[in-house]
Protein backbone atom coordinates (compact mmCIF):
# COMPACT_ATOMS: atom_id res chain seq x y z
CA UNK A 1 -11.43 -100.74 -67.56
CA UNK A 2 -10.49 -98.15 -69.97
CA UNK A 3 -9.86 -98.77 -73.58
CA UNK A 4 -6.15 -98.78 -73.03
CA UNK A 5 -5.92 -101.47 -70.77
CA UNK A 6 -8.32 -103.42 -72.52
CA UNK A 7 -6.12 -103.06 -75.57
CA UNK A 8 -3.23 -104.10 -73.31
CA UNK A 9 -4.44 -106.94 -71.65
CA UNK A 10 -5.61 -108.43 -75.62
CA UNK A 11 -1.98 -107.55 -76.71
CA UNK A 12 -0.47 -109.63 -73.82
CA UNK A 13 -2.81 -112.33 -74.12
CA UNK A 14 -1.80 -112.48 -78.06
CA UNK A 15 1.48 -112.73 -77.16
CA UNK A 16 1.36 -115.45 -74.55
CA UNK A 17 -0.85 -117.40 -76.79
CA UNK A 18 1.32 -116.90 -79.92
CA UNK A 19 4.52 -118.04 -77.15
CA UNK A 20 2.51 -120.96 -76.37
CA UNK A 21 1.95 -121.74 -80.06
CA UNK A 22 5.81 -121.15 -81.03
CA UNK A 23 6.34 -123.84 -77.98
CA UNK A 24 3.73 -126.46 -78.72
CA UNK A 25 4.73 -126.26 -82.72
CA UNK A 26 2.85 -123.88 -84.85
CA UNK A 27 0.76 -125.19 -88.45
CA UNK A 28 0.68 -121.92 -89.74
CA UNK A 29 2.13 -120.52 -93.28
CA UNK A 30 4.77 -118.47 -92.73
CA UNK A 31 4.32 -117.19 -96.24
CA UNK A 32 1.41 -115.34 -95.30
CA UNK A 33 -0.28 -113.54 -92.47
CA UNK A 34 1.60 -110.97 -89.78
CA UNK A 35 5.35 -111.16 -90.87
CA UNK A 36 6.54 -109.97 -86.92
CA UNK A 37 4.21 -113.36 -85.57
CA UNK A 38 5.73 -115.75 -88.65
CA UNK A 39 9.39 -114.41 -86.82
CA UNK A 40 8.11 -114.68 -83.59
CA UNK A 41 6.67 -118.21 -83.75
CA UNK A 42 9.66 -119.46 -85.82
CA UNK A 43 12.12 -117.21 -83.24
CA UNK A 44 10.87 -118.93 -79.84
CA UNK A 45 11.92 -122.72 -81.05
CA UNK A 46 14.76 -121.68 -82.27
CA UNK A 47 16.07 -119.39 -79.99
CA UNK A 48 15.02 -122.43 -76.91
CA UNK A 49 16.72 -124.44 -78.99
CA UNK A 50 20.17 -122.83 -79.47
CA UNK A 51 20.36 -122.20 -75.68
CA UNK A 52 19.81 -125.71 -75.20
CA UNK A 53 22.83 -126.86 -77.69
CA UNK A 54 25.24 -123.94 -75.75
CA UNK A 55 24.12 -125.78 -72.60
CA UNK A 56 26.19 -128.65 -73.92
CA UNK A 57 29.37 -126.46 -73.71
CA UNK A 58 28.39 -124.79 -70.64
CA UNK A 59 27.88 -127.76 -68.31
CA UNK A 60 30.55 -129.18 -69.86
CA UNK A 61 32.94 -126.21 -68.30
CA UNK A 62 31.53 -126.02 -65.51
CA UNK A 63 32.22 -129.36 -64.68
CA UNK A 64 36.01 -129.34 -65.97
CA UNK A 65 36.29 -126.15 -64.14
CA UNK A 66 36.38 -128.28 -61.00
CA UNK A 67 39.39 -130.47 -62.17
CA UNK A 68 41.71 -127.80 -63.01
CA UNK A 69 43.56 -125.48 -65.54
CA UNK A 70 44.96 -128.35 -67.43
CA UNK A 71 41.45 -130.05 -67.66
CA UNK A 72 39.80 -126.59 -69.11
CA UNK A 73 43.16 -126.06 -71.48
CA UNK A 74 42.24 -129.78 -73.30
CA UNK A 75 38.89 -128.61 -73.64
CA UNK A 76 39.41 -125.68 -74.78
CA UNK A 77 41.67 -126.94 -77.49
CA UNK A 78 39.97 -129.79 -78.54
CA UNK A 79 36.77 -127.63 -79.02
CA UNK A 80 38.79 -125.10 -81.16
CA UNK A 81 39.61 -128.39 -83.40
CA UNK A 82 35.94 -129.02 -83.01
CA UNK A 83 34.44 -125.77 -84.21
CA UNK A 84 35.97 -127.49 -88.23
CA UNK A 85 33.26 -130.32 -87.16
CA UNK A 86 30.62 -127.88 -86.46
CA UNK A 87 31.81 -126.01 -90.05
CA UNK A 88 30.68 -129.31 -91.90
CA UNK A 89 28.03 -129.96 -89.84
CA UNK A 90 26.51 -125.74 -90.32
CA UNK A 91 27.36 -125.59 -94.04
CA UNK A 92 25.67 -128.69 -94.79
CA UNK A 93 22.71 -127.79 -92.84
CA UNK A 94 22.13 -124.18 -94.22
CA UNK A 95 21.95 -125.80 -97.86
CA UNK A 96 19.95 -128.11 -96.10
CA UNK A 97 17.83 -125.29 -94.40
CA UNK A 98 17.42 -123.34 -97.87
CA UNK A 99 16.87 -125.97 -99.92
CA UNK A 100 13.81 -127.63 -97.56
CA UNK A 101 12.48 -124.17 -97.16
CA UNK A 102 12.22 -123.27 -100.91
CA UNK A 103 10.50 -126.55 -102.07
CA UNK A 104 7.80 -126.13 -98.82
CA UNK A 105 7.26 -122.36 -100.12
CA UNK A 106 6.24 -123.67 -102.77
CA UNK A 107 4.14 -126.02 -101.33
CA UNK A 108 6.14 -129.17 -102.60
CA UNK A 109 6.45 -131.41 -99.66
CA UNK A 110 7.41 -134.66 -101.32
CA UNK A 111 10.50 -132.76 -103.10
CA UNK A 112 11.37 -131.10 -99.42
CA UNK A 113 11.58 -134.72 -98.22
CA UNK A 114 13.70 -136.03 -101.31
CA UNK A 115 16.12 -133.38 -100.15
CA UNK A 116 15.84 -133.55 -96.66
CA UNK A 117 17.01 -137.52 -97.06
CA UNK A 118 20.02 -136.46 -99.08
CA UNK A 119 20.82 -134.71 -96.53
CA UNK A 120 21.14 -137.34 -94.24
CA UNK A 121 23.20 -139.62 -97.06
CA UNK A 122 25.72 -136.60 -97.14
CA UNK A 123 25.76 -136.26 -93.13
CA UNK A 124 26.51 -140.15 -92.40
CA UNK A 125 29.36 -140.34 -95.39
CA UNK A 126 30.88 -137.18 -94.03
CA UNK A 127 30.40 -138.51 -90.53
CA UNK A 128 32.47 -141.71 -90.63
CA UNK A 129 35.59 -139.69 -92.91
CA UNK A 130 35.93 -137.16 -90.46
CA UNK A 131 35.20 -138.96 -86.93
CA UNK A 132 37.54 -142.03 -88.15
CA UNK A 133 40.99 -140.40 -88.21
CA UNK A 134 40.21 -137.66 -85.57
CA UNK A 135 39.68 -141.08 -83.32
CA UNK A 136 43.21 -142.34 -84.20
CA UNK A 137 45.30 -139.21 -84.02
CA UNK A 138 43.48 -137.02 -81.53
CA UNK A 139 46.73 -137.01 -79.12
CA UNK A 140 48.63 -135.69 -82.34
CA UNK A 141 46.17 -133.16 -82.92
CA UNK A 142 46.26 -131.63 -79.31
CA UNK A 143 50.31 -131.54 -79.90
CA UNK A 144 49.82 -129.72 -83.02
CA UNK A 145 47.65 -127.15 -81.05
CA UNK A 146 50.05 -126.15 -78.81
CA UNK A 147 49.27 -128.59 -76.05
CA UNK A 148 52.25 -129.18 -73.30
CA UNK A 149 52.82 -133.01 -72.19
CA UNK A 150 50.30 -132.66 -68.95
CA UNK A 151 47.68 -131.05 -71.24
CA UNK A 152 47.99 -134.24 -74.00
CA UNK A 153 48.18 -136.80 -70.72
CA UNK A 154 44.89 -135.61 -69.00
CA UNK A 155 42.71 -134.47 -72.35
CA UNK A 156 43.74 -137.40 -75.06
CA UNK A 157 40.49 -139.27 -74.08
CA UNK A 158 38.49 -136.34 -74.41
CA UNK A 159 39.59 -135.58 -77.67
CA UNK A 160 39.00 -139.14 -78.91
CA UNK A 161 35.50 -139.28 -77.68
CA UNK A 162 35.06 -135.49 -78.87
CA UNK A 163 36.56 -135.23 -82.39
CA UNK A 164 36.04 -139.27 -83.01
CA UNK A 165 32.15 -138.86 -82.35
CA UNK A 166 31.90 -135.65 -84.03
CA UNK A 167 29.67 -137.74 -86.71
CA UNK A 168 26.22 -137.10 -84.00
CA UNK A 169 27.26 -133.37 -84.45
CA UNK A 170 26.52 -133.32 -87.69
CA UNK A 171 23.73 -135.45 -87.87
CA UNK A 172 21.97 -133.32 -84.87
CA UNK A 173 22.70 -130.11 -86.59
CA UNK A 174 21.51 -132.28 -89.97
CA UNK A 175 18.69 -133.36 -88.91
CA UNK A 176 17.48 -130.15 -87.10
CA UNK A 177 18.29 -128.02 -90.60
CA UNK A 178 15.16 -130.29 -92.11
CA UNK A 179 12.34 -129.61 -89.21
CA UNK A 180 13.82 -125.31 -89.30
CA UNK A 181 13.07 -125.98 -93.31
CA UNK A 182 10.07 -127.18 -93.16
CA UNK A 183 8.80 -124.61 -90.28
CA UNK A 184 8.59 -127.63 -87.33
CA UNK A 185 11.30 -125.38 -84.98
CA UNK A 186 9.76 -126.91 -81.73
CA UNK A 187 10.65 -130.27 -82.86
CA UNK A 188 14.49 -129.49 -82.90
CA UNK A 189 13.98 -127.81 -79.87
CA UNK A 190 12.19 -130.50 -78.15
CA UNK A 191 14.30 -133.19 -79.05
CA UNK A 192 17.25 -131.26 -77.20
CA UNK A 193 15.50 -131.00 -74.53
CA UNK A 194 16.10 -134.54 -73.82
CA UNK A 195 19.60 -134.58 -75.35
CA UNK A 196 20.62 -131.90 -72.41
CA UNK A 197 18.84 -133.95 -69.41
CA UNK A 198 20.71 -136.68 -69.95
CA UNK A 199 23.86 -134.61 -70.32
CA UNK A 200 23.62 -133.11 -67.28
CA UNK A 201 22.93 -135.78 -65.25
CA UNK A 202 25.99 -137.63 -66.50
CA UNK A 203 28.47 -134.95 -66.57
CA UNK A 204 29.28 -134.68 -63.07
CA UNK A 205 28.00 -138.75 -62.21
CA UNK A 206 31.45 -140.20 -65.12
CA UNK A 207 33.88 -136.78 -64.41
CA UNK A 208 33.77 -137.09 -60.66
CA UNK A 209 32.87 -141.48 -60.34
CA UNK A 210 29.83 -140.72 -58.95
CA UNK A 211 27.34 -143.46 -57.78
CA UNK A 212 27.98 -146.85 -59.53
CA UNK A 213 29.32 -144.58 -62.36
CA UNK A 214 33.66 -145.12 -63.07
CA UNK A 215 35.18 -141.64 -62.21
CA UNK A 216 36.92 -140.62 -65.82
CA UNK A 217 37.71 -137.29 -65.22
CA UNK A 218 37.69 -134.68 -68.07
CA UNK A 219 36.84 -137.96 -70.82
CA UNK A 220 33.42 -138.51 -68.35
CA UNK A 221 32.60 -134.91 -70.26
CA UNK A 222 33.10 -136.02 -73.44
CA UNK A 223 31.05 -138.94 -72.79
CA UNK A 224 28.07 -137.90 -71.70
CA UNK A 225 27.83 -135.23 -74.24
CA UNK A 226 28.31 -137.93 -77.18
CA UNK A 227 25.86 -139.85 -75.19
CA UNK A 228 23.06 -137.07 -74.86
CA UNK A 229 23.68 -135.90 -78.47
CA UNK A 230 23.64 -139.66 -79.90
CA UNK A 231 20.27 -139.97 -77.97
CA UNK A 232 18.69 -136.58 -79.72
CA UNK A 233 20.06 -138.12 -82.86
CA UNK A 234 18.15 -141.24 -82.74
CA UNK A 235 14.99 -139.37 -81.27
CA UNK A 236 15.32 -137.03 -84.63
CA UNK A 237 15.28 -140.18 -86.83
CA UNK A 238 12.37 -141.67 -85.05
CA UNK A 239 10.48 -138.24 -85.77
CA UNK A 240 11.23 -138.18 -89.51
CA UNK A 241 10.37 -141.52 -90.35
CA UNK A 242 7.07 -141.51 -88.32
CA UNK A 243 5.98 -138.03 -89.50
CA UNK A 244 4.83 -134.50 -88.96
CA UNK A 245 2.47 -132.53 -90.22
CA UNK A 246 4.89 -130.78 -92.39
CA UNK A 247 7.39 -133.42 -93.06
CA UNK A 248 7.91 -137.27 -93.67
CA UNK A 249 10.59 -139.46 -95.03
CA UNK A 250 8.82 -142.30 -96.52
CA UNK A 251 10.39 -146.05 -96.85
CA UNK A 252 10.25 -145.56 -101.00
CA UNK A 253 12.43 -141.69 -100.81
CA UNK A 254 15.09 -143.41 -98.70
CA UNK A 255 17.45 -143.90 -101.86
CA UNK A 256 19.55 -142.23 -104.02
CA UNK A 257 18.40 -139.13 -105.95
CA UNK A 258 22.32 -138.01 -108.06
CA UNK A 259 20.67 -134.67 -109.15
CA UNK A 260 19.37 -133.64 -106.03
CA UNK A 261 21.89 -134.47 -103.99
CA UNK A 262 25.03 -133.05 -106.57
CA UNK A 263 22.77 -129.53 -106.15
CA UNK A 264 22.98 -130.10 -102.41
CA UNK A 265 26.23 -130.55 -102.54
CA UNK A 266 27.56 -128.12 -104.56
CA UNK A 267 25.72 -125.58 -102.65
CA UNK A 268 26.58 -127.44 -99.22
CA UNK A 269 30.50 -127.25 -100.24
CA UNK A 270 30.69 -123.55 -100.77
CA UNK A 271 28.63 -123.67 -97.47
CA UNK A 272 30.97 -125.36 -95.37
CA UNK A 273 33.80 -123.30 -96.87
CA UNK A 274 32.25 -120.27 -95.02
CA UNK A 275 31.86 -121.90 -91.83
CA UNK A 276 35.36 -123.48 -92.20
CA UNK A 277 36.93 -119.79 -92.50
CA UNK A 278 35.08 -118.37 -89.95
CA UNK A 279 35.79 -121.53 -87.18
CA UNK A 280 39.13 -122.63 -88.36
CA UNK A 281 39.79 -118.24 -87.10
CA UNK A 282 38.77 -119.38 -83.70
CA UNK A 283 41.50 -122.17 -84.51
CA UNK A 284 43.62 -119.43 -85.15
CA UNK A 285 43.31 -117.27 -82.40
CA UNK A 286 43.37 -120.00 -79.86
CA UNK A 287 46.75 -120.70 -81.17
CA UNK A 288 48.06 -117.06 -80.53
CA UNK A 289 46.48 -116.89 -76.75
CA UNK A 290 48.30 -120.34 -76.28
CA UNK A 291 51.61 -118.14 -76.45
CA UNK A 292 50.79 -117.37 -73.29
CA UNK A 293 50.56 -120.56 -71.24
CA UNK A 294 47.89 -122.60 -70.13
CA UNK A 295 46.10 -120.20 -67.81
CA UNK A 296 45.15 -117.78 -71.02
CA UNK A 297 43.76 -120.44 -72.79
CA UNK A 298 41.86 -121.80 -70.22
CA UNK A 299 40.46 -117.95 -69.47
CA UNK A 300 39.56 -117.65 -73.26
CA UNK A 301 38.21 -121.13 -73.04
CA UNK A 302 36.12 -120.46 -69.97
CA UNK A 303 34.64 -116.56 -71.36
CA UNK A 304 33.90 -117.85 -75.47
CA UNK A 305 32.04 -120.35 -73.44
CA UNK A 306 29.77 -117.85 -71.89
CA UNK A 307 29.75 -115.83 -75.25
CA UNK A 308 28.73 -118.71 -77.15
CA UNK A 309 26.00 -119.27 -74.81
CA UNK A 310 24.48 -116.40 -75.33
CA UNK A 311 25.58 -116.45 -79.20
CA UNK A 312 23.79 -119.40 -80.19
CA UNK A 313 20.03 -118.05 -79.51
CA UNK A 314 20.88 -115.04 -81.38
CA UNK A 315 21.54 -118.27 -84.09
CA UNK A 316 18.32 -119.26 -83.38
CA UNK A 317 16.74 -115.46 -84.53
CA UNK A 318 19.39 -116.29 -87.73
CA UNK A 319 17.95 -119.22 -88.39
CA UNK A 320 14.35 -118.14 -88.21
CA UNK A 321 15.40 -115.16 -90.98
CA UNK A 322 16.67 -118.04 -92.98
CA UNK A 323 13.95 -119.73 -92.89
CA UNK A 324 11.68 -116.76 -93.78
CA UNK A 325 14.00 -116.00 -96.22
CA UNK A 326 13.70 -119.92 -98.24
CA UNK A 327 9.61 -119.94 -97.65
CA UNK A 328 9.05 -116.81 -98.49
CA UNK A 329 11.67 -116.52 -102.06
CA UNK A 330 9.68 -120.30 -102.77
CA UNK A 331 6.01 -118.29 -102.48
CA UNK A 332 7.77 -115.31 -104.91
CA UNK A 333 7.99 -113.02 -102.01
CA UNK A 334 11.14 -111.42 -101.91
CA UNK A 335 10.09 -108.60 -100.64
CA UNK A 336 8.40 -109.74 -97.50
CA UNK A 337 11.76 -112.23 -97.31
CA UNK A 338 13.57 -108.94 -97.19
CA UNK A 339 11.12 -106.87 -94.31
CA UNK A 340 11.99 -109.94 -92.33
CA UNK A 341 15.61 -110.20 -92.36
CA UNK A 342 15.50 -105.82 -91.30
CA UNK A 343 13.34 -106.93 -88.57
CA UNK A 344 14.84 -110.00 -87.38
CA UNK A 345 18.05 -108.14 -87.14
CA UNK A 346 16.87 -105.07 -84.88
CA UNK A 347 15.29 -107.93 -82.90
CA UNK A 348 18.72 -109.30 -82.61
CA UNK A 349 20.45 -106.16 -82.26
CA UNK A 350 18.26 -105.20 -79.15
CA UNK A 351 18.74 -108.60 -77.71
CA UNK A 352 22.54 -109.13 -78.17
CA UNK A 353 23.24 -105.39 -76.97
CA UNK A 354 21.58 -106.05 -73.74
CA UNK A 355 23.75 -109.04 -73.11
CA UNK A 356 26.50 -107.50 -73.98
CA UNK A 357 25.87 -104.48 -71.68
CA UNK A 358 25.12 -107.43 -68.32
CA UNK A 359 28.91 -109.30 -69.58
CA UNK A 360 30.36 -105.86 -69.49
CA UNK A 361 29.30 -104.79 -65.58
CA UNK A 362 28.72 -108.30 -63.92
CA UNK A 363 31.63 -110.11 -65.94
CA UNK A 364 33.75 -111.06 -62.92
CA UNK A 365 31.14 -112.85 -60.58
CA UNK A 366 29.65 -114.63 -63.63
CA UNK A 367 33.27 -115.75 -64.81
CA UNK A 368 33.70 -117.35 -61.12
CA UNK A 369 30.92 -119.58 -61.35
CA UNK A 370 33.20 -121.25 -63.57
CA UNK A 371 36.89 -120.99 -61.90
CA UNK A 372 38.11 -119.52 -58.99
CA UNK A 373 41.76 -119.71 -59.89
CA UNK A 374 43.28 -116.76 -59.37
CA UNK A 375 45.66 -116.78 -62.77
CA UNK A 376 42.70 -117.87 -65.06
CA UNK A 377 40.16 -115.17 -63.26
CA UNK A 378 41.05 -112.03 -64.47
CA UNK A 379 42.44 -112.90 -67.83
CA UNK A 380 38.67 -114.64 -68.58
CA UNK A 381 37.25 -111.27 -67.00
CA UNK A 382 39.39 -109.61 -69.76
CA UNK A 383 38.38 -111.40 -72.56
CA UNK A 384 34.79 -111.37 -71.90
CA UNK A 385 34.47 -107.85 -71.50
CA UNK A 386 36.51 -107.08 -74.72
CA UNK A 387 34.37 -109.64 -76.57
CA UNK A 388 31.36 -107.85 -75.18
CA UNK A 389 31.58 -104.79 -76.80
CA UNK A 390 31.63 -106.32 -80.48
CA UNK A 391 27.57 -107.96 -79.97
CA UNK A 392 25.69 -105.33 -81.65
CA UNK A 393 28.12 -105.54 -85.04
CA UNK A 394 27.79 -109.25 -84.40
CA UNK A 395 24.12 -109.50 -84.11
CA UNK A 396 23.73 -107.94 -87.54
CA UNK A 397 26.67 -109.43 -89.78
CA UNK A 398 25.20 -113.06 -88.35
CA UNK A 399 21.39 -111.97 -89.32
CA UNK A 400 22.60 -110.81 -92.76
CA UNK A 401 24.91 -113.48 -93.59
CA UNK A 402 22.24 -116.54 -92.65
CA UNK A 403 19.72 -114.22 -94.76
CA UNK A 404 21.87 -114.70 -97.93
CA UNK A 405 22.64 -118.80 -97.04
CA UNK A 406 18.40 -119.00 -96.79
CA UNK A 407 17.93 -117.54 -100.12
CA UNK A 408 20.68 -120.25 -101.42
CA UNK A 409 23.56 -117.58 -101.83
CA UNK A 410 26.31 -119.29 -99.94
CA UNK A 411 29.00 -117.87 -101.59
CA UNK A 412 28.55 -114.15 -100.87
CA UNK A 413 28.35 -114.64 -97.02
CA UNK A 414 31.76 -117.05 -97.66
CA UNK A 415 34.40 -114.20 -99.12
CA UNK A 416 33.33 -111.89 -96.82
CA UNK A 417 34.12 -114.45 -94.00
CA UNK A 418 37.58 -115.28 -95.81
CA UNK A 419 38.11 -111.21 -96.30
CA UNK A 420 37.08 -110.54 -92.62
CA UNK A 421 38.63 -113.23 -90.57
CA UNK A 422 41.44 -114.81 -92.48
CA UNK A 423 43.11 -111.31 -94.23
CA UNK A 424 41.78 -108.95 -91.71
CA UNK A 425 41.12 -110.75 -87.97
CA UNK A 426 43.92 -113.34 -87.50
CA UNK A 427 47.04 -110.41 -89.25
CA UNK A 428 45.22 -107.87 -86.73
CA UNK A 429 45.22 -110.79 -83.59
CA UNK A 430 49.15 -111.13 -84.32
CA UNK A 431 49.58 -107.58 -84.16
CA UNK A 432 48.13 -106.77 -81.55
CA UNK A 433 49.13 -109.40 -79.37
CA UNK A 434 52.99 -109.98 -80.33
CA UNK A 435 53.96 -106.70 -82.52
CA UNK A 436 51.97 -104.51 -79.81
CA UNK A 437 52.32 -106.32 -76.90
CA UNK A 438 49.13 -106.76 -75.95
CA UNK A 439 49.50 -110.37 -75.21
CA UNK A 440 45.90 -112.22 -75.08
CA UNK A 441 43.81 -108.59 -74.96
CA UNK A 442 45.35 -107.75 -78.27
CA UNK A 443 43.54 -111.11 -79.65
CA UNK A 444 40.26 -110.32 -77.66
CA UNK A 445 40.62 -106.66 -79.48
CA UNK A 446 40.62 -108.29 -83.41
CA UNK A 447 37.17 -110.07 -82.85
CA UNK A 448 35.32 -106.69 -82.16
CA UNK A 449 37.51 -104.69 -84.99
CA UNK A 450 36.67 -107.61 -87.11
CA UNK A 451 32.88 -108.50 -86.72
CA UNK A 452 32.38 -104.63 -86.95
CA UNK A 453 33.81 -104.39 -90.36
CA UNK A 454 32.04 -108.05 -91.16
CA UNK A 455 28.82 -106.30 -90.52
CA UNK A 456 29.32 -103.27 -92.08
CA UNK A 457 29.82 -105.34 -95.20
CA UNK A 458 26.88 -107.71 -94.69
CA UNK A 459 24.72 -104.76 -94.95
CA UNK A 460 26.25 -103.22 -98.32
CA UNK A 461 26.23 -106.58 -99.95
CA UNK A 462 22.63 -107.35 -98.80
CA UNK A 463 21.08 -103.69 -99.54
CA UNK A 464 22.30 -104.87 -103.35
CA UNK A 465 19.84 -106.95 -103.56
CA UNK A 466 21.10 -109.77 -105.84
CA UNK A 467 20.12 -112.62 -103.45
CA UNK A 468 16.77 -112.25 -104.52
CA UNK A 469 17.03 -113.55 -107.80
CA UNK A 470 19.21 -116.98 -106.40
CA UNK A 471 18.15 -119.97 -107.39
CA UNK A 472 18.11 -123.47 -105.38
């Protein structure tokens, strides 16, 4: 064998050991060492792990898809209401995520813990205000969204279940943020694992009645997720308390610390703030497509679907620069917390252009494993192919703005969401759509315009530099 092939075969070997590491849960310091295998270990977890949460919404569609336009249109609008719980639940756990990550870069693993249980104390309180009143008024809020009479009758139980359970939401992102802060990524992706095999095998056994299971219809979907997710949640609980080799929650931390947790909070508000502008657009936008009747919101609801799917791992390479970004600013690294955030972005550049490019040329046949109605066909064609083009601008502005949320700066990454989505996106989505005529392509149109000029200013703002000097 020549000395290229031997060089070859070690480099492939490295790789599928340093795979099987990222999978099994790695011990090293991601402070130190080869900065691409710190990404790459922290990357695989998190990455499994995101497709594993989209798989939630996926099956979930799939399923509907079968029950009809009015099914997918409750869905669709109750998860556009939904995307404020996921707000709280992604603010909260990027403080969450910095916070844990700075006090284990500095090797302080009691303190991560302290903060990791405040956490929690914020995630139940915030749980039981939100999920109470979204219980009782869900049918009001599906009115409010544009929903016709049919579209209220069929999806009122979803909503409940949905928005009134939102609390394991947060507490599953919650709890996740600690193990990404702490560096245990295959824990959170384990745990989901389990979370999503129970999902899928209720989805179709309470939509469709089948077995000794009662056939609910679109509510069935609403119940097995909560069911799956409530599962992972306990599972994640049962990890903390028993311990992992980065991380434990003893019996004497689980109390009130007021300093700790006002610094969490004031970091976690501004947090949720961001995520708030940047969901409640979706909000927004769904609104404008429900203009034109139920079949273009159930084709936008069907294709963000499939976008989010393959979204959320590019989340996962976020959340891995993140979490470089807190160890590494902890260990008084900020310029190796830098190199990875340059890195982890081409990585998601190259990954989220490729998907991108496979939406653009196979959208149709991948949009009908979903629906085969032929009003909601085309018009989900449409969008995802539109939506397509904006992943490269995407997979940078979401790299750059988790980078400043890791180093503790949540309130950069939050005007340039209320600048890029609320003065800029949802004017241009109007525009385009009513103004222009355009109808639903016009709104498909403002989400690449606008995540392009979102990442252009990511970059600027981050090539300044003042992140580095943020304290947590």
């Amino acid at each position: 064998m020549t000395m290229n092939g031997i060089a070859a075969e070690a480099l492939q070997t490295s790789l599928w050991d340093s795979i099987l590491e990222a999978v099994r849960g790695s011990h090293r310091d991601f402070t130190t060492g080869s900065l691409n295998r710190a990404i790459l270990l922290l990357a695989i977890p998190m990455v499994l792990e995101m497709v594993l949460e989209s798989l939630f919404a996926v099956v979930d569609v799939f399923w509907v898809g079968r029950v009809g336009a009015n099914a997918v249109a409750a869905v669709g609008l109750t998860e556009s209401m939904l995307l404020l719980v996921f707000a709280i639940a992604m603010g909260l756990s990027l403080s969450t995520t910095a916070m844990v990550a700075r006090r284990t870069g500095e090797k302080d693993p009691a303190d991560a813990a302290v903060a990791g249980m405040q956490a929690i104390f914020l995630g139940l309180a915030i749980s039981v205000l939100v999920g109470v009143p979204c219980f009782f008024f869900a049918p009001d809020l599906l009115r409010l969204m544009g929903a016709s009479p049919e579209i209220v009758s069929i999806g009122s139980g979803y909503a409940r279940i949905a928005l009134g359970g939102s609390g394991v939401v947060i507490l599953l992102f919650l709890n996740n943020a600690i193990f990404r802060g702490v560096g245990d990524a295959a824990i959170a992706m384990r745990l989901l694992w389990v979370s999503n095999i129970i999902n899928l095998i209720l989805d179709p056994c309470l939509i469709f009645g089948w077995g000794p299971f009662p056939r609910l219809g679109v509510t069935g979907a609403a119940l097995a997720t909560f069911t799956g997710r409530g599962i992972g949640v306990l599972y994640q609980f049962y990890r903390l308390w028993r311990g992992t080799e980065r991380i434990r929650i003893l019996r004497s931390q689980i109390r009130l610390n007021w300093e700790v947790l006002v610094r969490l909070l004031r970091v976690s508000l501004t947090g949720m703030f961001q995520f708030a502008i940047a969901q409640t657009s979706w909000i927004g936008l769904v609104r404008i497509v429900s203009f034109f009747g139920a079949s273009a919101v159930a084709g936008y609801t069907i294709a963000i679907r499939i976008v989010i799917f393959a979204i959320l791992p590019s989340w996962g390479l976020s959340n891995a620069a993140a979490t470089l970004v807190g160890q590494n600013l902890g260990a008084n690294q900020p310029e190796r917390a830098e190199t990875s955030v340059w890195r982890t972005g081409f990585y998601n550049m190259l990954f989220l252009g490729g998907v991108g490019v496979v939406f653009v040329l196979f959208a149709e046949p991948i949009v009908r494993l979903f629906t085969h109605d032929p009003d909601v066909v085309p018009l989900a064609v449409s969008c995802l192919r539109i939506v397509s083009c904006g992943n490269i601008g995407y997979a940078y502005a979401m790299v750059m703005l988790q980078s400043f949320n890791g180093a503790g700066d949540t309130v950069t990454p939050t005007i340039v969401n209320f600048f890029g989505f609320w003065l800029f996106e949802i004017p241009l989505a109007y525009w385009l759509a009513i103004r222009e005529s355009m109808h639903s392509n016009g709104v498909y149109w403002s989400i690449v315009i606008a995540e392009g000029a979102i990442a252009g200013a990511s970059v600027l703002l981050f090539r300044r530099g003042r992140w580095k000097q943020r304290k947590i």
